[in-house]
C-alpha atoms as a PDB file:
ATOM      1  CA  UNK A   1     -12.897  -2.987   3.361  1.00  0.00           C
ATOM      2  CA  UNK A   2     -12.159  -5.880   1.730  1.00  0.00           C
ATOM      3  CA  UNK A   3      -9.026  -7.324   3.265  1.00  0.00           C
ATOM      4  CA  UNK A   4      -9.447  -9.648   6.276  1.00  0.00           C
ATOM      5  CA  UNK A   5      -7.671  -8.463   9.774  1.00  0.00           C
ATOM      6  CA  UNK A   6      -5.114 -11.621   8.831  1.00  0.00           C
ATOM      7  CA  UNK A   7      -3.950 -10.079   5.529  1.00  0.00           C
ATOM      8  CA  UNK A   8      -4.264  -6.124   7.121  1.00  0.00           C
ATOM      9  CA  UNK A   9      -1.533  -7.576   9.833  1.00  0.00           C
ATOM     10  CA  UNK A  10       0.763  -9.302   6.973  1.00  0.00           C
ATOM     11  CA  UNK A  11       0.669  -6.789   4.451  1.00  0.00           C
ATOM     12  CA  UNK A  12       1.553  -4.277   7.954  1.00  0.00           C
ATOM     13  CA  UNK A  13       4.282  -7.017   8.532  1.00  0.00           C
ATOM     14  CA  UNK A  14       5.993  -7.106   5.211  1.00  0.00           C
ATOM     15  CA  UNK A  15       6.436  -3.384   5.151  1.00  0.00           C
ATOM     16  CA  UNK A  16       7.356  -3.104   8.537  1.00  0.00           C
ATOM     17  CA  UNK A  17       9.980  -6.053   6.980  1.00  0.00           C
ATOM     18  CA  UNK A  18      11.084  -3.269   4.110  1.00  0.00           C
ATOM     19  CA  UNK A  19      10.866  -0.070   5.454  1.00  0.00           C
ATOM     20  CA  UNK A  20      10.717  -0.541   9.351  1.00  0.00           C
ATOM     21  CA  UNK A  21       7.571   0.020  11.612  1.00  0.00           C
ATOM     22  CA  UNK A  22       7.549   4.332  11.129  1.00  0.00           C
ATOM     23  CA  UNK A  23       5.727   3.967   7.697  1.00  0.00           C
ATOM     24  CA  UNK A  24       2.522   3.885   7.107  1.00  0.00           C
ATOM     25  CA  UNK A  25       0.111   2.029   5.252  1.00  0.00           C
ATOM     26  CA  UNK A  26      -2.923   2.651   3.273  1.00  0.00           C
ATOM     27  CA  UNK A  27      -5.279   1.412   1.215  1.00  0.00           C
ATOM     28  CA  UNK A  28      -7.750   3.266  -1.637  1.00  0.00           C
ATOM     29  CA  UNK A  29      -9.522   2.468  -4.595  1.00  0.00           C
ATOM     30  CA  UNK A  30     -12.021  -0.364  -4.956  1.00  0.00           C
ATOM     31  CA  UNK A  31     -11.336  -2.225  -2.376  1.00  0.00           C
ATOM     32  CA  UNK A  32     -12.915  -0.106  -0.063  1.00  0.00           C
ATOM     33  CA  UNK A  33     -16.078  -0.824  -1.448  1.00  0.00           C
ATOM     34  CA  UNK A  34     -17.629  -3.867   0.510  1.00  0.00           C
ATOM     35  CA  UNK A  35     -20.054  -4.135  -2.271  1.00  0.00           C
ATOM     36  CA  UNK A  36     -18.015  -4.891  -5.216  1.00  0.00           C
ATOM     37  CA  UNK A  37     -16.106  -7.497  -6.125  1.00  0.00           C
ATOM     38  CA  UNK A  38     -12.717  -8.828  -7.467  1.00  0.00           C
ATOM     39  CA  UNK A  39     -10.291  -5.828  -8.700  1.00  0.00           C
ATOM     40  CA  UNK A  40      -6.620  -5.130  -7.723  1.00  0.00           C
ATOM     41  CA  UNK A  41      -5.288  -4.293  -4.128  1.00  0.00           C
ATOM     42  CA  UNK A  42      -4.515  -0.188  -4.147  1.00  0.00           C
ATOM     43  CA  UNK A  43      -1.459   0.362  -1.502  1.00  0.00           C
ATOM     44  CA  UNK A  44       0.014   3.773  -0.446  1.00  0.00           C
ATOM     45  CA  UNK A  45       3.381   3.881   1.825  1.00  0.00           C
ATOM     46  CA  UNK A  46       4.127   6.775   3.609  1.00  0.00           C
ATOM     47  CA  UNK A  47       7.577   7.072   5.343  1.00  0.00           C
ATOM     48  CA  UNK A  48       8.364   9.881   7.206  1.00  0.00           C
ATOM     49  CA  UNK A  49      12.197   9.423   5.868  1.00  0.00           C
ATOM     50  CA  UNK A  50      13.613  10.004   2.316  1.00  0.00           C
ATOM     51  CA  UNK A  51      14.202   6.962  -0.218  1.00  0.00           C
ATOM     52  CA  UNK A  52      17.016   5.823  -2.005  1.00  0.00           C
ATOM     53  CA  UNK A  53      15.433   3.635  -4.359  1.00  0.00           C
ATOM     54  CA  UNK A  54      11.608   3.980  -4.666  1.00  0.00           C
ATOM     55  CA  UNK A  55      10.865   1.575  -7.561  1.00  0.00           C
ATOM     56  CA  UNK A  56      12.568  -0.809  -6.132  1.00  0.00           C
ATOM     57  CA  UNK A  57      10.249  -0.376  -2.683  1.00  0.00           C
ATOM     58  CA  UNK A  58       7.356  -0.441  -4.406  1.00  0.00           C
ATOM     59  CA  UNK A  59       8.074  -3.159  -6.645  1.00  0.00           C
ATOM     60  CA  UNK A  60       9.532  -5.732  -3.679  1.00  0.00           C
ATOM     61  CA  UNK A  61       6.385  -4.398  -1.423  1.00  0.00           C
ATOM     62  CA  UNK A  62       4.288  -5.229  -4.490  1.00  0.00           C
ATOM     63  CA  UNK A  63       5.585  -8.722  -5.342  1.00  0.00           C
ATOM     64  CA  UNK A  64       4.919 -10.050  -1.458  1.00  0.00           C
ATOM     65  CA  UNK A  65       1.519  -8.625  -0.953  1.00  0.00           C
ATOM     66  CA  UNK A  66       0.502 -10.342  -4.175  1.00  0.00           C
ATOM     67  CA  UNK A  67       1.919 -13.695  -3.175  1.00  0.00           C
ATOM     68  CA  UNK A  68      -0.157 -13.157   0.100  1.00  0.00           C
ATOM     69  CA  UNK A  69      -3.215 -12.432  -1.925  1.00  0.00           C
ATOM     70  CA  UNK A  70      -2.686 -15.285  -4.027  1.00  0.00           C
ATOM     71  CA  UNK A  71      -1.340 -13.671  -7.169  1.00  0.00           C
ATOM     72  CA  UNK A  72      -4.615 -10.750  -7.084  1.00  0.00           C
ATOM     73  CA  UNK A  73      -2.499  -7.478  -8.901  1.00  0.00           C
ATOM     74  CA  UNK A  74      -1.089  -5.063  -6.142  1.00  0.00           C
ATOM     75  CA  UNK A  75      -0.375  -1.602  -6.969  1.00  0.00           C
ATOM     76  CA  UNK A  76       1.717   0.630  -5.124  1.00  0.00           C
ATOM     77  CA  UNK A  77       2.267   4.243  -4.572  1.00  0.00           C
ATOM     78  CA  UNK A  78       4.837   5.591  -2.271  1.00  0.00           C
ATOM     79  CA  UNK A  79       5.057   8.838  -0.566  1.00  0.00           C
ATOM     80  CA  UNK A  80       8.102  10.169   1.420  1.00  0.00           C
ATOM     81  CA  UNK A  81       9.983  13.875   1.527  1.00  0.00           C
ATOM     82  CA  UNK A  82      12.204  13.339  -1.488  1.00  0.00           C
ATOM     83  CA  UNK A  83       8.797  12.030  -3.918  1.00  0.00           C
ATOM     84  CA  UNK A  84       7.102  13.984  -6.143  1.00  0.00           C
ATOM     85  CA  UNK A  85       3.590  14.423  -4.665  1.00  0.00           C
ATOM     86  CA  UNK A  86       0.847  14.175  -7.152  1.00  0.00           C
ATOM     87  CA  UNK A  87      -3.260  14.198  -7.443  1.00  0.00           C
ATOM     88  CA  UNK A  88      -3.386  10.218  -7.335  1.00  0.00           C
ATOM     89  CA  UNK A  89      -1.742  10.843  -3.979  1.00  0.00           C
ATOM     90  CA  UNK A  90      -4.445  13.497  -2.729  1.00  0.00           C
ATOM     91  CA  UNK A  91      -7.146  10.891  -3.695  1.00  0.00           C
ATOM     92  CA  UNK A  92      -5.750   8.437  -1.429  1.00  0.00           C
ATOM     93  CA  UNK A  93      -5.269  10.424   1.844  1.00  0.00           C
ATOM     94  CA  UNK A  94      -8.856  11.777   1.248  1.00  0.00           C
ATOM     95  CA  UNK A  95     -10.489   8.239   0.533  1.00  0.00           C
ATOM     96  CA  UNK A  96      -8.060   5.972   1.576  1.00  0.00           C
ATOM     97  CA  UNK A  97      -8.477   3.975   5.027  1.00  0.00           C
ATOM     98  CA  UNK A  98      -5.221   3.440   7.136  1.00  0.00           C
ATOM     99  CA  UNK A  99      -4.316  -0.579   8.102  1.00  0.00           C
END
């Protein structure tokens, strides 16, 4: 994975920040592949509790891991009870790697 243990424990500490320390964080896509390089930073939040404003979540948790990675393009998806579960969301679970 391409994310060093310092920026695994922030990006765990600023959702721990938003959401408290029950959610759960993954990450998919390309940076899983040690081989490549560049691309955007795939993110997936579970929470175990419903949401009251998911774009909003996604969009703070987005704007902080990107200042972290120096302004590299986060993108996150966000699954709790009250979210519409969809194939992008399979795709992570099954490939994803949990910080």
């Amino acid at each position: 994975m391409r994310l060093t243990p310092h920026q695994s424990q922030a990006i765990l500490q600023l959702a721990a920040e938003l959401v408290g320390d029950r959610a759960r964080v993954w990450v998919f896509g390309s940076r899983l592949d040690d081989a490549a390089r560049g691309g955007d930073l795939d993110l997936m939040l579970e929470l175990p509790e419903p949401i009251e404003n998911p774009a909003l979540l996604a969009a703070r948790l987005a704007a902080r891991v990107t200042r972290l990675m120096q302004g590299r393009k986060v993108d996150v998806l966000l699954v709790a009870p009250n979210l519409l579960r969809l194939p992008i969301h399979e795709i992570a679970f099954q490939e994803g790697r949990l910080l």
